[in-house]
C-alpha atoms as a PDB file:
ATOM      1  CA  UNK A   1     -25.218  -5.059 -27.349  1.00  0.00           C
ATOM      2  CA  UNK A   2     -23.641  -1.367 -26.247  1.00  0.00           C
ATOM      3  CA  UNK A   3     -22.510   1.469 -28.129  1.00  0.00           C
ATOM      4  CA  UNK A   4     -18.997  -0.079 -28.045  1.00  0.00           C
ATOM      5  CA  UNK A   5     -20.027  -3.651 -29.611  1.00  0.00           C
ATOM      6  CA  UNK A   6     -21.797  -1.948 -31.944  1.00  0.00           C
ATOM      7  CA  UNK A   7     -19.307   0.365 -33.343  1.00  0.00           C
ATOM      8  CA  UNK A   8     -16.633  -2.786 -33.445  1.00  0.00           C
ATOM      9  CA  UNK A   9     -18.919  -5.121 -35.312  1.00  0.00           C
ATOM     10  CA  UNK A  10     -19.560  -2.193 -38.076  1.00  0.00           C
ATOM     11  CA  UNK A  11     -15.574  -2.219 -38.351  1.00  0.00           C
ATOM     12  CA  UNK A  12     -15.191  -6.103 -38.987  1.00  0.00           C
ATOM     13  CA  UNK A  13     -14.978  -6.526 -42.362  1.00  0.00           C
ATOM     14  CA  UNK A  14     -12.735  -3.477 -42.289  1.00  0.00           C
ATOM     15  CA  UNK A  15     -10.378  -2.883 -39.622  1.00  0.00           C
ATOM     16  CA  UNK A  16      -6.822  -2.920 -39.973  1.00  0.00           C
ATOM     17  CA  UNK A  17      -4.834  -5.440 -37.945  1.00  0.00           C
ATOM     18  CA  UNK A  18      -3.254  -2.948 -34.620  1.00  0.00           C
ATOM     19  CA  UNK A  19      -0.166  -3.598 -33.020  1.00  0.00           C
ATOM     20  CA  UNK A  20      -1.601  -3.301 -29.586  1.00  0.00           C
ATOM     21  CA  UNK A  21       2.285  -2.543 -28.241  1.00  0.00           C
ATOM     22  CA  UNK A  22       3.058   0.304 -30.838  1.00  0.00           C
ATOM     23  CA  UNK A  23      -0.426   1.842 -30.250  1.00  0.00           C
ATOM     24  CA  UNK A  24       0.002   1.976 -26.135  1.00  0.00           C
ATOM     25  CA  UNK A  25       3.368   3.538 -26.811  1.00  0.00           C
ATOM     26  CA  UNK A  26       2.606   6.239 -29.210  1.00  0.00           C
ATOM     27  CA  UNK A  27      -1.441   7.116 -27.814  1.00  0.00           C
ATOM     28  CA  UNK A  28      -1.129   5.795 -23.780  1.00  0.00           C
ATOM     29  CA  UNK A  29       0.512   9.090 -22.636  1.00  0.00           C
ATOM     30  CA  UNK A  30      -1.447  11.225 -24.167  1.00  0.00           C
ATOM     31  CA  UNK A  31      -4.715   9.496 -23.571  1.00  0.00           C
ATOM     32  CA  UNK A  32      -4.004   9.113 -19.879  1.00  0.00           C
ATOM     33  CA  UNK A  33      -2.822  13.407 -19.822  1.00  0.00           C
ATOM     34  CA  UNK A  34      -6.014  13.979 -21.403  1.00  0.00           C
ATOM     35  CA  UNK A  35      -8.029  12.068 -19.455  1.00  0.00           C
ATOM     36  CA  UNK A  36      -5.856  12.976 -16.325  1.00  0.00           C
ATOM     37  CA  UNK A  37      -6.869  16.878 -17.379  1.00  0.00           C
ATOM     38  CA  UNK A  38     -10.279  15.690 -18.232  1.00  0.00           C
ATOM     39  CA  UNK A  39     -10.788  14.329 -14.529  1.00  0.00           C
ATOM     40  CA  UNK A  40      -9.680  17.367 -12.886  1.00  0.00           C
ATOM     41  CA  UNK A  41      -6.205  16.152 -11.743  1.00  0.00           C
ATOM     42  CA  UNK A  42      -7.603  12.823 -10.742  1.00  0.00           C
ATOM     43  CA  UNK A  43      -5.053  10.262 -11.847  1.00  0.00           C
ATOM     44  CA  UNK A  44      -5.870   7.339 -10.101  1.00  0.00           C
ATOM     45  CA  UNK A  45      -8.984   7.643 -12.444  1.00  0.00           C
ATOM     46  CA  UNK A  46      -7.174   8.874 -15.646  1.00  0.00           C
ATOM     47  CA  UNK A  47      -5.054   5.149 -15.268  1.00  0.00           C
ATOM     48  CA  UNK A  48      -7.908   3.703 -14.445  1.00  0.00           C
ATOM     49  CA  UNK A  49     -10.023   4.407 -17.240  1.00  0.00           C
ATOM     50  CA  UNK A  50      -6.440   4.463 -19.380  1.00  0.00           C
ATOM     51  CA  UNK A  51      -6.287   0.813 -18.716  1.00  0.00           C
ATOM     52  CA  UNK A  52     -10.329   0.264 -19.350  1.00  0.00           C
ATOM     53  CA  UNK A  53      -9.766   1.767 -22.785  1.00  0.00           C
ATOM     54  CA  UNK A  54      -6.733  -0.302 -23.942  1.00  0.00           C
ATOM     55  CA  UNK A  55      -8.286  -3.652 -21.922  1.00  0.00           C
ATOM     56  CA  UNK A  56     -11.471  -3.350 -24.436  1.00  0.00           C
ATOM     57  CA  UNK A  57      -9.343  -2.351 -27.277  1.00  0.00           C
ATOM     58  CA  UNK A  58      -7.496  -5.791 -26.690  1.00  0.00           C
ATOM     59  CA  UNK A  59     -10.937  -7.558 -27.247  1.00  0.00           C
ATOM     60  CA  UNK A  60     -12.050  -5.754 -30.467  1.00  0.00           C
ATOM     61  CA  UNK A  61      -8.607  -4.657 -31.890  1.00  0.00           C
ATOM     62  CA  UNK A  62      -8.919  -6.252 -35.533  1.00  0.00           C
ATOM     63  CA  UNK A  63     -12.633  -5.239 -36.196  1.00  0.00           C
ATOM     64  CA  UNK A  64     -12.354  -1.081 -35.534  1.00  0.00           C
ATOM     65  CA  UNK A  65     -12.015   1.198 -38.462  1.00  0.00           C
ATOM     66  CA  UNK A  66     -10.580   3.770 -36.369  1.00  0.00           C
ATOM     67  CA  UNK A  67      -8.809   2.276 -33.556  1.00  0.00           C
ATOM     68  CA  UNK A  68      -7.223   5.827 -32.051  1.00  0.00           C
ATOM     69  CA  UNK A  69     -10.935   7.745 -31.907  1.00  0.00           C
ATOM     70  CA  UNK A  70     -12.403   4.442 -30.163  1.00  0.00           C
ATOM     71  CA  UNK A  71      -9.878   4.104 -27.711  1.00  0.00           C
ATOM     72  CA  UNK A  72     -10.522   7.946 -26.498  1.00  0.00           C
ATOM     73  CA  UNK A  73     -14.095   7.301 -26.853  1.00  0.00           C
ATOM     74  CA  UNK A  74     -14.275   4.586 -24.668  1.00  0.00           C
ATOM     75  CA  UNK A  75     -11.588   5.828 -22.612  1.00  0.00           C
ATOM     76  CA  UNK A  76     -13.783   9.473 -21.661  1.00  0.00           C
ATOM     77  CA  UNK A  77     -16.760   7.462 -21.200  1.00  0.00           C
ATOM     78  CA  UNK A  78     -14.735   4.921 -18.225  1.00  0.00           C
ATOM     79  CA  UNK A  79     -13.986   8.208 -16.830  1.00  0.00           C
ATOM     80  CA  UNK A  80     -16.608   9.853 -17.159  1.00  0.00           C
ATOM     81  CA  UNK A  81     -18.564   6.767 -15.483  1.00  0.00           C
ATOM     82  CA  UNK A  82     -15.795   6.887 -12.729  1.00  0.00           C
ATOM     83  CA  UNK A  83     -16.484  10.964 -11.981  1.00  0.00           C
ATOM     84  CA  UNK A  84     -20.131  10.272 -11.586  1.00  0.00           C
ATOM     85  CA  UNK A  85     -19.452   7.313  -9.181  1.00  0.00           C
ATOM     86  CA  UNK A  86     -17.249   9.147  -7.285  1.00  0.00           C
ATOM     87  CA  UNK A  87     -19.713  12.160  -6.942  1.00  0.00           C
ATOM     88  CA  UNK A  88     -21.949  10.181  -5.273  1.00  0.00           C
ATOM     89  CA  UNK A  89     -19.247   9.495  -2.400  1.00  0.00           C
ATOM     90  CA  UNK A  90     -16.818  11.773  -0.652  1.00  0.00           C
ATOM     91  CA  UNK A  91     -14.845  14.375  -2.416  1.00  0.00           C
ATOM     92  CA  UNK A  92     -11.324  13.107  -2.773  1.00  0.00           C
ATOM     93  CA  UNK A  93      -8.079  15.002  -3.115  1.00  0.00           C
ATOM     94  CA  UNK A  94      -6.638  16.118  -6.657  1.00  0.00           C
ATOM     95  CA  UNK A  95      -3.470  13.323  -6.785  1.00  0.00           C
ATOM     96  CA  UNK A  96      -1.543  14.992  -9.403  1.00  0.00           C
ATOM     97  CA  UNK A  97       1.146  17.731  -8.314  1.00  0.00           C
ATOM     98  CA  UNK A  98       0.763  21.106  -9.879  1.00  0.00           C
ATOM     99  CA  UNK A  99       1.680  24.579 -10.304  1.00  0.00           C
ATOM    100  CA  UNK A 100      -0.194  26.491  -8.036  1.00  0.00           C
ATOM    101  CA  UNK A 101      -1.113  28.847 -10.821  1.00  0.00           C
ATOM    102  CA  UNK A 102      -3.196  26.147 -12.517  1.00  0.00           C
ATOM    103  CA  UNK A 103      -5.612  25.431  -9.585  1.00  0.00           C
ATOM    104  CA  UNK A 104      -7.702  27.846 -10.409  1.00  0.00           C
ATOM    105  CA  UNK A 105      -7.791  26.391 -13.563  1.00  0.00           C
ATOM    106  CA  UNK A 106      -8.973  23.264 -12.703  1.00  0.00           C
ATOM    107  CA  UNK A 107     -11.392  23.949 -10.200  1.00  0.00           C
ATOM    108  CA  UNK A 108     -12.895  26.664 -12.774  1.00  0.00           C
ATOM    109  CA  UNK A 109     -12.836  23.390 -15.483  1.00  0.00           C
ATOM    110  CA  UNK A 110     -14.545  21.110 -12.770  1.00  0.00           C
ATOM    111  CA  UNK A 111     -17.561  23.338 -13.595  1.00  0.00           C
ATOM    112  CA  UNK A 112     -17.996  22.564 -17.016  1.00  0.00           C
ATOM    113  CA  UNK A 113     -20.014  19.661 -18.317  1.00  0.00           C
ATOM    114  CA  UNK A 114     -18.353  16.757 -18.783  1.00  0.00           C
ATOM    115  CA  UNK A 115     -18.750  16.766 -22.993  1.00  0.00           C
ATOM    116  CA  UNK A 116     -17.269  20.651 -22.500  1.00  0.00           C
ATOM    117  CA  UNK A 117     -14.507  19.573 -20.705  1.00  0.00           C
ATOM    118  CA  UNK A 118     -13.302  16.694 -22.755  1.00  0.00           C
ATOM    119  CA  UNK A 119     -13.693  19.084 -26.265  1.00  0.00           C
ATOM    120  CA  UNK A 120     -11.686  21.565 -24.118  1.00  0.00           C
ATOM    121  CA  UNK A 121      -9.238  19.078 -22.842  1.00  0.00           C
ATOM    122  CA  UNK A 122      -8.353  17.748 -26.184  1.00  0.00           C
ATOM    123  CA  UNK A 123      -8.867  21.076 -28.560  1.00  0.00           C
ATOM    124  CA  UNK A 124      -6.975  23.054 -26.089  1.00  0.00           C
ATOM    125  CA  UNK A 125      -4.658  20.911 -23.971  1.00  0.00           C
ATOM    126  CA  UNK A 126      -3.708  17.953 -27.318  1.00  0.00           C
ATOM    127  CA  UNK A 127      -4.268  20.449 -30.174  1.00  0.00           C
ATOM    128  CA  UNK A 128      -6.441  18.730 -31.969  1.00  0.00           C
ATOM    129  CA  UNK A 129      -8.800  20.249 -34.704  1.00  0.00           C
ATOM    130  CA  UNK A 130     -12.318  19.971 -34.116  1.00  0.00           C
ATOM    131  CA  UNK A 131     -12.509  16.838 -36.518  1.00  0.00           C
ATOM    132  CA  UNK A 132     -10.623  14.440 -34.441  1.00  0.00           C
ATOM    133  CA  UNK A 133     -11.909  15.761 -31.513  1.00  0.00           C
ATOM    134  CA  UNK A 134     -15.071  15.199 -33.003  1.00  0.00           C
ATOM    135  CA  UNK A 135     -14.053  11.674 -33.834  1.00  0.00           C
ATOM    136  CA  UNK A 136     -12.529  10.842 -30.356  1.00  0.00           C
ATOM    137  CA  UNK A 137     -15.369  11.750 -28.747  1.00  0.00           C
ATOM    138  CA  UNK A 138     -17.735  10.368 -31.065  1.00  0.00           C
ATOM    139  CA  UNK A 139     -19.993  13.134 -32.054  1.00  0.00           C
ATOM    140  CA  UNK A 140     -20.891  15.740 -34.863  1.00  0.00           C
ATOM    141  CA  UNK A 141     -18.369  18.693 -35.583  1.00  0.00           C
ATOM    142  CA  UNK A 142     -21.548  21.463 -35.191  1.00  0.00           C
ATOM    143  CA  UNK A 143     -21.774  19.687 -31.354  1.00  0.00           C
ATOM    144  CA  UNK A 144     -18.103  20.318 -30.469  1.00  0.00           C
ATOM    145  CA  UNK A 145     -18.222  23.885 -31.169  1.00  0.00           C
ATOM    146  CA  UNK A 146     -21.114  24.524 -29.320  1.00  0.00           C
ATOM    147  CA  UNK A 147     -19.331  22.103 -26.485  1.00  0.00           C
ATOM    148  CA  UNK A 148     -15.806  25.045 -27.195  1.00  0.00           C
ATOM    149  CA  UNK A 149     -17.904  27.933 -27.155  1.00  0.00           C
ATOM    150  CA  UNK A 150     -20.189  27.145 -24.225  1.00  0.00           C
ATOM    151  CA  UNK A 151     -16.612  26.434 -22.212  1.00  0.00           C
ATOM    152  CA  UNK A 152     -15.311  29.574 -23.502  1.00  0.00           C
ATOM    153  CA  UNK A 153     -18.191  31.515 -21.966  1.00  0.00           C
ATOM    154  CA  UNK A 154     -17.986  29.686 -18.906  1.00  0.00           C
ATOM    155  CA  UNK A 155     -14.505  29.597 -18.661  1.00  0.00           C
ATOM    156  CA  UNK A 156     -14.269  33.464 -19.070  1.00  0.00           C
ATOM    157  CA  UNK A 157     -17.200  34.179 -16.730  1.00  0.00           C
ATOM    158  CA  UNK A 158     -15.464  31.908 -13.681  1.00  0.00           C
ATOM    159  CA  UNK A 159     -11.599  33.188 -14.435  1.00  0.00           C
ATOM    160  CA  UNK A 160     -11.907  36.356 -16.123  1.00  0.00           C
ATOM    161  CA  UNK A 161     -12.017  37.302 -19.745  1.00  0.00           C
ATOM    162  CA  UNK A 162      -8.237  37.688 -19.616  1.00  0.00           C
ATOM    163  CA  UNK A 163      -7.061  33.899 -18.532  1.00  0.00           C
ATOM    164  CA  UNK A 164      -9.479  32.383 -21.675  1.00  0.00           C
ATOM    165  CA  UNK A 165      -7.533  33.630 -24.710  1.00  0.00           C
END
């Protein structure tokens, strides 16, 4: 049984019934702009693990406590399996169109851990308070802020101290 069973069968006897629809419509953007961010600019993997996330959500959507935070979780990890796979093959081509400006950015966020980038991604990029990113990514408070303030450093050290405030 993996992480993902696990944490759904904890949930069954109290999970609240999720309107798969109203869920894609209010959390799919986001979660694919996150993950899209997350990836480096690599959308064909952001959908990708997008659709992973809300595919597995299908299966276990009555028995999570917390349907939002699992869907993340699970979507980061697809991805995150995804970046590794494709490391081990040719480099491909960032797919998303962007400001020139921000390519610095993103090859400077490439360099973070993946767990750094995804508490950057969704502190920084979604707003979110260190609890729910704590939640959607499915560890302790104390180990985002280590996650924020190692990216901090590193993101100040490759840009410059000006660009990371």
């Amino acid at each position: 049984m993996d992480v993902m069973e696990r944490e759904a069968r904890i949930g069954e006897a109290s999970g609240p019934t999720v309107d798969l629809d109203q869920l894609f419509r209010a959390e799919g953007d986001g979660l694919f702009r996150a993950l899209c961010a997350f990836t480096g600019g690599r959308a064909d993997i952001a959908e990708e693990a997008t659709a992973e996330a809300f595919a597995r959500l299908a299966a276990y959507a009555g028995t999570l406590h917390d349907p939002v935070a699992w869907l993340y979780r699970v979507g980061f990890r697809a991805a995150i399996d995804e970046v590794r796979k494709d490391a081990r093959s040719a480099p491909a081509e960032d797919d998303v169109t962007m400001p020139i400006e921000l390519h610095g950015l993103m090859d400077a966020l490439r360099e973070l851990s993946l767990n750094q980038r995804a508490a950057v991604v969704l502190r920084h990029v979604h707003g979110l308070e260190t609890a729910e990113v704590a939640d959607r990514m499915g560890i302790a408070r104390p180990t985002v802020r280590v996650h924020l303030h190692r990216a901090r450093k590193r993101l100040a050290d490759l840009l410059g101290n000006e660009e990371v405030e």
